[in-house]
Protein backbone atom coordinates (compact mmCIF):
# COMPACT_ATOMS: atom_id res chain seq x y z
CA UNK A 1 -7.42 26.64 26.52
CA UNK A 2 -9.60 29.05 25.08
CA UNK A 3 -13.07 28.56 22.84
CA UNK A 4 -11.10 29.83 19.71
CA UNK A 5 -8.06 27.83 20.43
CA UNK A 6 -9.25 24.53 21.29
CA UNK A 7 -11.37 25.24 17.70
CA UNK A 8 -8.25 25.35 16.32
CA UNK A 9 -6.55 22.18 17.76
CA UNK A 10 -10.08 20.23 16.34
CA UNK A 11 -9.74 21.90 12.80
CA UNK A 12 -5.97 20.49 12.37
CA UNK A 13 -6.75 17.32 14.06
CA UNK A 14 -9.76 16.60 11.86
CA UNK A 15 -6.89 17.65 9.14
CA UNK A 16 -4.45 15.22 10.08
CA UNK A 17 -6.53 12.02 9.63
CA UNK A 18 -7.27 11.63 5.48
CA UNK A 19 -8.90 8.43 3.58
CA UNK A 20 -5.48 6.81 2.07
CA UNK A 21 -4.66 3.74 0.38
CA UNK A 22 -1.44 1.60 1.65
CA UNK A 23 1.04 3.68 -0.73
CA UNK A 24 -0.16 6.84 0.01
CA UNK A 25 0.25 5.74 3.60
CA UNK A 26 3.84 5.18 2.85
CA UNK A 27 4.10 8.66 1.54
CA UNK A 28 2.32 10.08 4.55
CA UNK A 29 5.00 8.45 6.78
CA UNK A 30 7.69 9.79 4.77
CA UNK A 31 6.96 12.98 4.96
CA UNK A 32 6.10 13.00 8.21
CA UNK A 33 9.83 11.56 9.54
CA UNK A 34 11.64 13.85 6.80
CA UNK A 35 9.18 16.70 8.48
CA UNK A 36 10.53 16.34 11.68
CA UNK A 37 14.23 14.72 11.84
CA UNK A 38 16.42 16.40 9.32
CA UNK A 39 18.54 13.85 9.09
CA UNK A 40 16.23 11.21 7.05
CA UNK A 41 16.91 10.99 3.44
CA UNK A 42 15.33 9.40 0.46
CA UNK A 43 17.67 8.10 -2.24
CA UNK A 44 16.58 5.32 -5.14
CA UNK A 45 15.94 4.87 -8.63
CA UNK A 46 13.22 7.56 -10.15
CA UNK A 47 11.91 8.40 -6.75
CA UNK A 48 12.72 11.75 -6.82
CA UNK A 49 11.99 13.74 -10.12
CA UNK A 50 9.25 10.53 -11.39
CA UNK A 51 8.14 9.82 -7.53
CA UNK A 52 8.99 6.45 -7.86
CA UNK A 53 7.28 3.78 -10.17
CA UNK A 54 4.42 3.39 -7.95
CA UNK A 55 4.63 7.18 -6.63
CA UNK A 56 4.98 6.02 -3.30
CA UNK A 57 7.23 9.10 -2.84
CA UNK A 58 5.96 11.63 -5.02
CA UNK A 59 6.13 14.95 -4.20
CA UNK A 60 8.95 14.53 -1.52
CA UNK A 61 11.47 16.31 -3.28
CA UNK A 62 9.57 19.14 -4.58
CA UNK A 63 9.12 19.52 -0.48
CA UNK A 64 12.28 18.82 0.73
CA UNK A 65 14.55 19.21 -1.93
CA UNK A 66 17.01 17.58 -4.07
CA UNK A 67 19.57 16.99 -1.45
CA UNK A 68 16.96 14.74 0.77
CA UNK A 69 15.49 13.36 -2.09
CA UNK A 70 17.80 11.88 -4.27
CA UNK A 71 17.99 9.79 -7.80
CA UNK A 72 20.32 6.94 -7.83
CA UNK A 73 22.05 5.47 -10.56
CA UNK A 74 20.02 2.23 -11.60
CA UNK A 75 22.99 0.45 -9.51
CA UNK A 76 21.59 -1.66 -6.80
CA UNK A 77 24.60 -2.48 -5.10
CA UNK A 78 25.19 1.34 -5.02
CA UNK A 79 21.65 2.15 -3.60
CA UNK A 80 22.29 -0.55 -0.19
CA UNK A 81 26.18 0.23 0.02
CA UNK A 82 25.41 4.09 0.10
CA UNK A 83 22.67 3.94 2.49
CA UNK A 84 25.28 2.01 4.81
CA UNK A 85 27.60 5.05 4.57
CA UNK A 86 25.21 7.50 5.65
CA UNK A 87 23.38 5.36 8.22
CA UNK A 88 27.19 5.01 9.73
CA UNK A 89 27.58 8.62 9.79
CA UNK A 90 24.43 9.91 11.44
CA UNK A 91 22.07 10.19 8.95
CA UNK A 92 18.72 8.03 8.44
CA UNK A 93 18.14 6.96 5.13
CA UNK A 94 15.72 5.11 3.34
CA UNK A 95 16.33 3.38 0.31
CA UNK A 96 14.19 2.04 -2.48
CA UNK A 97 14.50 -0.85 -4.51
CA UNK A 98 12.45 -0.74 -7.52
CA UNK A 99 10.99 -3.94 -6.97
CA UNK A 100 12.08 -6.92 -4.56
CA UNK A 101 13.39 -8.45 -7.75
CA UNK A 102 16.18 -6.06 -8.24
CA UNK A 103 17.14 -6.43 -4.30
CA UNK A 104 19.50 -9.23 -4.74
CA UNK A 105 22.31 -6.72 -6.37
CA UNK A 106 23.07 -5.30 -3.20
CA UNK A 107 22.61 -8.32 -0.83
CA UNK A 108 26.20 -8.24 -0.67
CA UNK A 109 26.05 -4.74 1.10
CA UNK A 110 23.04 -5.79 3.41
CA UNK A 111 23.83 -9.27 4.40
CA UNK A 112 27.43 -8.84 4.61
CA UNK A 113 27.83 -5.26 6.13
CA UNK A 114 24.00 -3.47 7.37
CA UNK A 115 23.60 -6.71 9.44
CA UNK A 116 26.61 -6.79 10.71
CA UNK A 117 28.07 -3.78 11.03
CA UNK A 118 26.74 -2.93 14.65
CA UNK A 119 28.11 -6.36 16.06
CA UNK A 120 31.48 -5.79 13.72
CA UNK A 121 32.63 -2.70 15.71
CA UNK A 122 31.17 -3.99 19.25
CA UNK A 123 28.72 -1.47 19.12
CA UNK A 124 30.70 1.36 17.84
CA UNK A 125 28.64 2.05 14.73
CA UNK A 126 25.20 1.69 14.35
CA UNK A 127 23.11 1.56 11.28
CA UNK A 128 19.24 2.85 11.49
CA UNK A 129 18.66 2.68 7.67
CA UNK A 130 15.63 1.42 6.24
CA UNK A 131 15.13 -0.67 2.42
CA UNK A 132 12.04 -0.19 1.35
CA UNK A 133 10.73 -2.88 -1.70
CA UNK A 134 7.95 -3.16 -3.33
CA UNK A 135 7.23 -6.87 -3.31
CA UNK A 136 5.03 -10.18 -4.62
CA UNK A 137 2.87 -11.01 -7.06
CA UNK A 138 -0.97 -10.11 -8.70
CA UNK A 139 0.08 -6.91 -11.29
CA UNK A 140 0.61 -8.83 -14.36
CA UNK A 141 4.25 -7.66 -14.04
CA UNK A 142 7.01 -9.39 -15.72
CA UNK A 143 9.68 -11.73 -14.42
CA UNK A 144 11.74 -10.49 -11.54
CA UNK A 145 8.54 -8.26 -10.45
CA UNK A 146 6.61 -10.62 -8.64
CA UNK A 147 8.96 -12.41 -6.15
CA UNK A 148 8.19 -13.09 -2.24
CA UNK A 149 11.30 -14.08 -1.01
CA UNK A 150 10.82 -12.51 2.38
CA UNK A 151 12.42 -15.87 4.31
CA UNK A 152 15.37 -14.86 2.65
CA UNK A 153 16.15 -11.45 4.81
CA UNK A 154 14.23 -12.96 7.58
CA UNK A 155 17.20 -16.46 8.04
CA UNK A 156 19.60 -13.56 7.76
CA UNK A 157 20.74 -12.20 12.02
CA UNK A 158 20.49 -8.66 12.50
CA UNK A 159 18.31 -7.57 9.91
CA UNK A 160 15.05 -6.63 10.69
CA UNK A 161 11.75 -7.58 8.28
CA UNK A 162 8.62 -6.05 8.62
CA UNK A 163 5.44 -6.37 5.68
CA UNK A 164 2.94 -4.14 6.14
CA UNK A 165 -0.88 -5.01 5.61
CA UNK A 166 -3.01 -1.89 5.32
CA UNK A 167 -2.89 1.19 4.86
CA UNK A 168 -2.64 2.11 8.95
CA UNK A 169 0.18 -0.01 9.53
CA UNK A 170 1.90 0.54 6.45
CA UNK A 171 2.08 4.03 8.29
CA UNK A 172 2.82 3.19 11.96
CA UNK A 173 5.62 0.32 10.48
CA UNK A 174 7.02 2.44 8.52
CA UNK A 175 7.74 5.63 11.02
CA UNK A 176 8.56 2.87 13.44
CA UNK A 177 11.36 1.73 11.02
CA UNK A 178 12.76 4.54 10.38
CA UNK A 179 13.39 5.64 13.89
CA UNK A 180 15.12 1.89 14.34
CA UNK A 181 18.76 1.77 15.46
CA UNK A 182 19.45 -1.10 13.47
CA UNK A 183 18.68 -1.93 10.14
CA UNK A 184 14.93 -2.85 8.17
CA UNK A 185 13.93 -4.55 5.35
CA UNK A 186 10.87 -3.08 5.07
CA UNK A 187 8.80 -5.21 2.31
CA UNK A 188 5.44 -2.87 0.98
CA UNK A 189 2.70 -6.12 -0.70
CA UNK A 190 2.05 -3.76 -4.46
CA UNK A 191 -0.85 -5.70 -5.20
CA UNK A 192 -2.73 -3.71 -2.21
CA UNK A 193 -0.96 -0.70 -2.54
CA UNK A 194 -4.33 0.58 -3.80
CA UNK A 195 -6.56 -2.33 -2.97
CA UNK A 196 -8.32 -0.86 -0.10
CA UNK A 197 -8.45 2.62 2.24
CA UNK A 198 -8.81 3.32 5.76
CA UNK A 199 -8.55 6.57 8.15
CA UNK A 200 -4.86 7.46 8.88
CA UNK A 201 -4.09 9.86 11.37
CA UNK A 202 -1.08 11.68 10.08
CA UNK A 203 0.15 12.53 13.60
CA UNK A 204 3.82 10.73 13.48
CA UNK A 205 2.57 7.46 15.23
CA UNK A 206 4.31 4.73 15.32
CA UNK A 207 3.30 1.08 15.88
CA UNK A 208 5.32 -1.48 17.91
CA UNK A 209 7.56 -3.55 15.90
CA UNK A 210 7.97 -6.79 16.19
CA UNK A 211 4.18 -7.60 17.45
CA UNK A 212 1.71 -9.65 15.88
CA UNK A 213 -1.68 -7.77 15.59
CA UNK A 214 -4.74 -9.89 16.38
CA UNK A 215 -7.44 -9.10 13.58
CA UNK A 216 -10.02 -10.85 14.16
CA UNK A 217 -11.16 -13.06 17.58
CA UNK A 218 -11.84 -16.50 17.72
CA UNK A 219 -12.42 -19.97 18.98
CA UNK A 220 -11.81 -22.93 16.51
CA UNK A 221 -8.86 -22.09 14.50
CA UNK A 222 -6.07 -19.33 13.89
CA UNK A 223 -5.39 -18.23 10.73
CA UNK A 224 -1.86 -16.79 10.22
CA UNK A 225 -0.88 -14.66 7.68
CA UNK A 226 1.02 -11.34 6.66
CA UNK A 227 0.75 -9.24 3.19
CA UNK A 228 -1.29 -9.39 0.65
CA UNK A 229 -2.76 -12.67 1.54
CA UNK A 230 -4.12 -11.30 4.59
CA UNK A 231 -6.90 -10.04 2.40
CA UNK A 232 -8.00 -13.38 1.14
CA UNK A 233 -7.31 -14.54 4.64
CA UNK A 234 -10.04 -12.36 6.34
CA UNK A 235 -12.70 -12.61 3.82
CA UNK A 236 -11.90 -17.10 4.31
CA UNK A 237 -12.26 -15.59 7.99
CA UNK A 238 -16.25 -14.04 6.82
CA UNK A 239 -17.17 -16.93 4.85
CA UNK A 240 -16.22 -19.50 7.27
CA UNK A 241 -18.41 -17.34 9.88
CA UNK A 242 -21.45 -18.37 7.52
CA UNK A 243 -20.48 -21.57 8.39
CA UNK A 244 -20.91 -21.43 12.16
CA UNK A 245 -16.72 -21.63 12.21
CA UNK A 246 -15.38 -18.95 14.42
CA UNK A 247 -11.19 -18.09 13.48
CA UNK A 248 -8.79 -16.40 14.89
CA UNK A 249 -7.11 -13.91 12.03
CA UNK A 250 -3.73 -12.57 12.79
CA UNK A 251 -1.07 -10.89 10.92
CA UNK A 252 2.75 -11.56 11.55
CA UNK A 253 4.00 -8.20 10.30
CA UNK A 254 7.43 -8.39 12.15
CA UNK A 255 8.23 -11.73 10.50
CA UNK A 256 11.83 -11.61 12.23
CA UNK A 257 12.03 -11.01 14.89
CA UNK A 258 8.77 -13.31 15.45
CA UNK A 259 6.25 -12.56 17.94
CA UNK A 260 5.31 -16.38 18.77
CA UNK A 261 4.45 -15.33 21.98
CA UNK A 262 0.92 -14.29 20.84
CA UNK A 263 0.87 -16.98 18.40
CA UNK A 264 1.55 -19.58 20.86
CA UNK A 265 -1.33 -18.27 23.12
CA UNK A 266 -3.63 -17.97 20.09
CA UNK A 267 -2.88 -22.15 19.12
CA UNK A 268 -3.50 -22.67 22.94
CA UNK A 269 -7.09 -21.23 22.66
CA UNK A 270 -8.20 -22.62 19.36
CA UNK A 271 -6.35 -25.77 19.11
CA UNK A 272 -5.84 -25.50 15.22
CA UNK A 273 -3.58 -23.31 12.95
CA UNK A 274 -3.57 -22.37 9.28
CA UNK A 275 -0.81 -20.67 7.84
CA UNK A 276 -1.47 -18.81 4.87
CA UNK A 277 1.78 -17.09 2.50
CA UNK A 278 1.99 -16.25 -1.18
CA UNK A 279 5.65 -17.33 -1.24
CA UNK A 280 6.73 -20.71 -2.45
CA UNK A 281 6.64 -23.34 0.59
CA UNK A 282 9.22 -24.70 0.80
CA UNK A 283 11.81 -23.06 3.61
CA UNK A 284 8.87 -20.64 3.96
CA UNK A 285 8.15 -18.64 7.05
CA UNK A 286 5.32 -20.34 7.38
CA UNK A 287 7.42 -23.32 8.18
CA UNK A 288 9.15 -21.30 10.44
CA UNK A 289 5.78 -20.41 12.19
CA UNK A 290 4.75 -23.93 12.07
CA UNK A 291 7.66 -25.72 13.70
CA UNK A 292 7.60 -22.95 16.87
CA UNK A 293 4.15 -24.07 17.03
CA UNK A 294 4.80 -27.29 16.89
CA UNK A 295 7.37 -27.24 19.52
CA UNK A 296 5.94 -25.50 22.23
CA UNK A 297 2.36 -25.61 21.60
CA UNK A 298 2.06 -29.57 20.76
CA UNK A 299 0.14 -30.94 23.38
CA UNK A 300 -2.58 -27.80 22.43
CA UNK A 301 -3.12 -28.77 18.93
CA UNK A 302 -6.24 -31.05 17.89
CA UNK A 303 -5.70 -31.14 14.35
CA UNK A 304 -2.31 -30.79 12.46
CA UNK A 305 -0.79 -27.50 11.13
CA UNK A 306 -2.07 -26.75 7.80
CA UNK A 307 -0.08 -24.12 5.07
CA UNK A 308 -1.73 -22.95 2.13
CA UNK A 309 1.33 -21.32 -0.07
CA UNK A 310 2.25 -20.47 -3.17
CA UNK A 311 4.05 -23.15 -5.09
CA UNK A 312 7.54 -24.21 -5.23
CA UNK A 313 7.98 -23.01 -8.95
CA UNK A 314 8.98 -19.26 -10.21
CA UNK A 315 6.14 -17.11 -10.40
CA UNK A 316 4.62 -17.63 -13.67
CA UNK A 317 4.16 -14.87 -16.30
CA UNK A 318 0.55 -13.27 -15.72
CA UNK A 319 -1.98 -15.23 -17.94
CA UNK A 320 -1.09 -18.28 -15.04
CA UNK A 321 -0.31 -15.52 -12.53
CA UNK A 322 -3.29 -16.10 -10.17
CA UNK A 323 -3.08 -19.84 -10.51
CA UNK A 324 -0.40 -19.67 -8.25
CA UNK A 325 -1.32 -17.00 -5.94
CA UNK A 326 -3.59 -19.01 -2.82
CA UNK A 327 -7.22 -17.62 -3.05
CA UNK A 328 -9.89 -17.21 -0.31
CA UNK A 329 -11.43 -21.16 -1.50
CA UNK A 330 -8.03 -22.50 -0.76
CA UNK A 331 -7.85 -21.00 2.67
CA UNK A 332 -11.48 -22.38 3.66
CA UNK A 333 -10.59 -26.07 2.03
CA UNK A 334 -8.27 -25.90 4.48
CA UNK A 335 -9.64 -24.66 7.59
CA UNK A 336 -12.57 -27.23 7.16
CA UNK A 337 -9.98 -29.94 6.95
CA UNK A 338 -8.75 -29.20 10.00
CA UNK A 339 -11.67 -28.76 12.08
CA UNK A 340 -12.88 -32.25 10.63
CA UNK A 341 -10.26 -33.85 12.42
């Protein structure tokens, strides 16, 4: 390659990676996939002409066009019962649900039918669609805005859940999704949509699914979390370091299929686990985590397995809001209780 060229190749690399927040890493992904496989499509409520209510997908149609990029009716059912169709018949679409509250509507279509469908017709019929959701709490939105009710898709065979963390694997998830054979529920945490940035490389990407990612090494305990609470969870992670405590931080992000394959070899080097969710407790995934844990990696704890959650009450209205959501205090409380033991 020639001086001039290989100029060239560094000018659109240097391009490629931008400063993004988590839904603008979304967006990014979109793009990308619709860039490059013809057959993905876009279809929800207002994500088209308005860009969606958090804009993850703005601009999309003016790129691709209204035929790509399409506005539902505000008819959930419709939105996961359509994307079925077209998934069936070769196309790849990805479908938007205002906000996790408005997903039950169609969890006729996805429970009964996008889970199924592929072991229905013996492998006839596949279904690579993807439903994206904006989910949890800490907007000061109103009721049926602020669920987590992730363990619900994740007790459900042959769907796929994935929650994204940051901006970079809010990117490599997603294009990793979207190329899936089967189907994802593909869960985006809103209150970090713009919370933080980090250098994306838009250069089509994708991350492994169902893999924990190790954040953060340690010694004494692992902390487990996924979402928006893995924010509070690494800066427990920074103040327990002041303490002379060193933890282990990792994030789920496939919560089904679980990885417990790095989480059981994790609990075997630190002898401790916290498990950290904004989502009510009780049939959590964290209880999920903590009973794999406590099956195969018993004889490696010292100290019980400790869950700081949200509580088993509907998310209150947003003057109590973060009264409910765990905070970083909760998550050292309970990291010093175990490693008293």
């Amino acid at each position: 390659m020639n001086a001039s060229a290989q100029k060239a190749v560094d000018k659109q690399n240097a391009s490629e990676v931008k400063e993004v927040t988590l839904v603008e890493a979304v967006n990014m992904a979109l793009a990308w996939e619709m860039e490059h496989d013809e057959n993905v499509v876009v279809l929800g409520e207002d994500i088209a002409t308005n860009g969606g209510v958090f804009r993850a997908t703005v601009g999309l149609k003016e790129r691709f066009g209204f035929k790509r990029v399409m506005d539902t009716p505000l008819a959930e059912n419709l939105i996961a019962g359509t994307a079925i169709g077209m998934a069936t018949q070769g196309l790849r679409p990805v479908a938007e649900f205002q906000f996790m509250g408005f997903i039950y509507a169609g969890m006729e279509q996805i429970v009964s039918h996008a889970a199924r469908i592929r072991n229905r017709t013996r492998g006839r019929l596949h279904c690579p669609l993807v439903y994206r959701a904006p989910f949890g709490g800490g907007i000061h939105a109103p009721e049926h805005h602020s669920e987590s009710t992730e363990a619900l898709f994740a007790h459900v065979p042959g769907l796929r859940v994935v929650i994204p963390s940051s901006p970079q694997r809010a990117y490599g998830l997603l294009l990793a999704a979207i190329r899936n054979p089967d189907p994802v529920v593909f869960l985006e945490p809103k209150r970090i949509y713009r919370a933080v940035t980090q250098s994306v490389a838009d250069n089509g990407e994708a991350l492994p699914l169902d893999t924990c990612y190790t954040l953060r090494e340690g010694d004494d305990v692992t902390l487990i979390s996924w979402g928006a609470s893995i924010l509070e969870t690494l800066q427990a992670a920074d103040k327990l370091a002041e303490q002379g405590i060193s933890t282990e931080v990792i994030d789920v992000a496939t919560i089904s299929p679980l990885d417990r394959e790095t989480l059981l070899c994790s609990v075997a080097k630190t002898g401790r686990a916290v498990i950290v969710h904004e989502a009510c407790r009780n049939g959590g995934v964290g209880a999920e985590i903590a009973a794999s844990i406590a099956e195969a990696a018993f004889l490696d704890l010292q100290a019980p397995i400790v869950r700081v959650t949200g509580y088993d009450t509907i998310m209150p209205y947003y003057r109590n809001e973060q009264a409910y959501l765990p905070h970083v205090e909760d998550i050292v409380e309970a990291v010093e209780q175990v490693i008293a033991l």
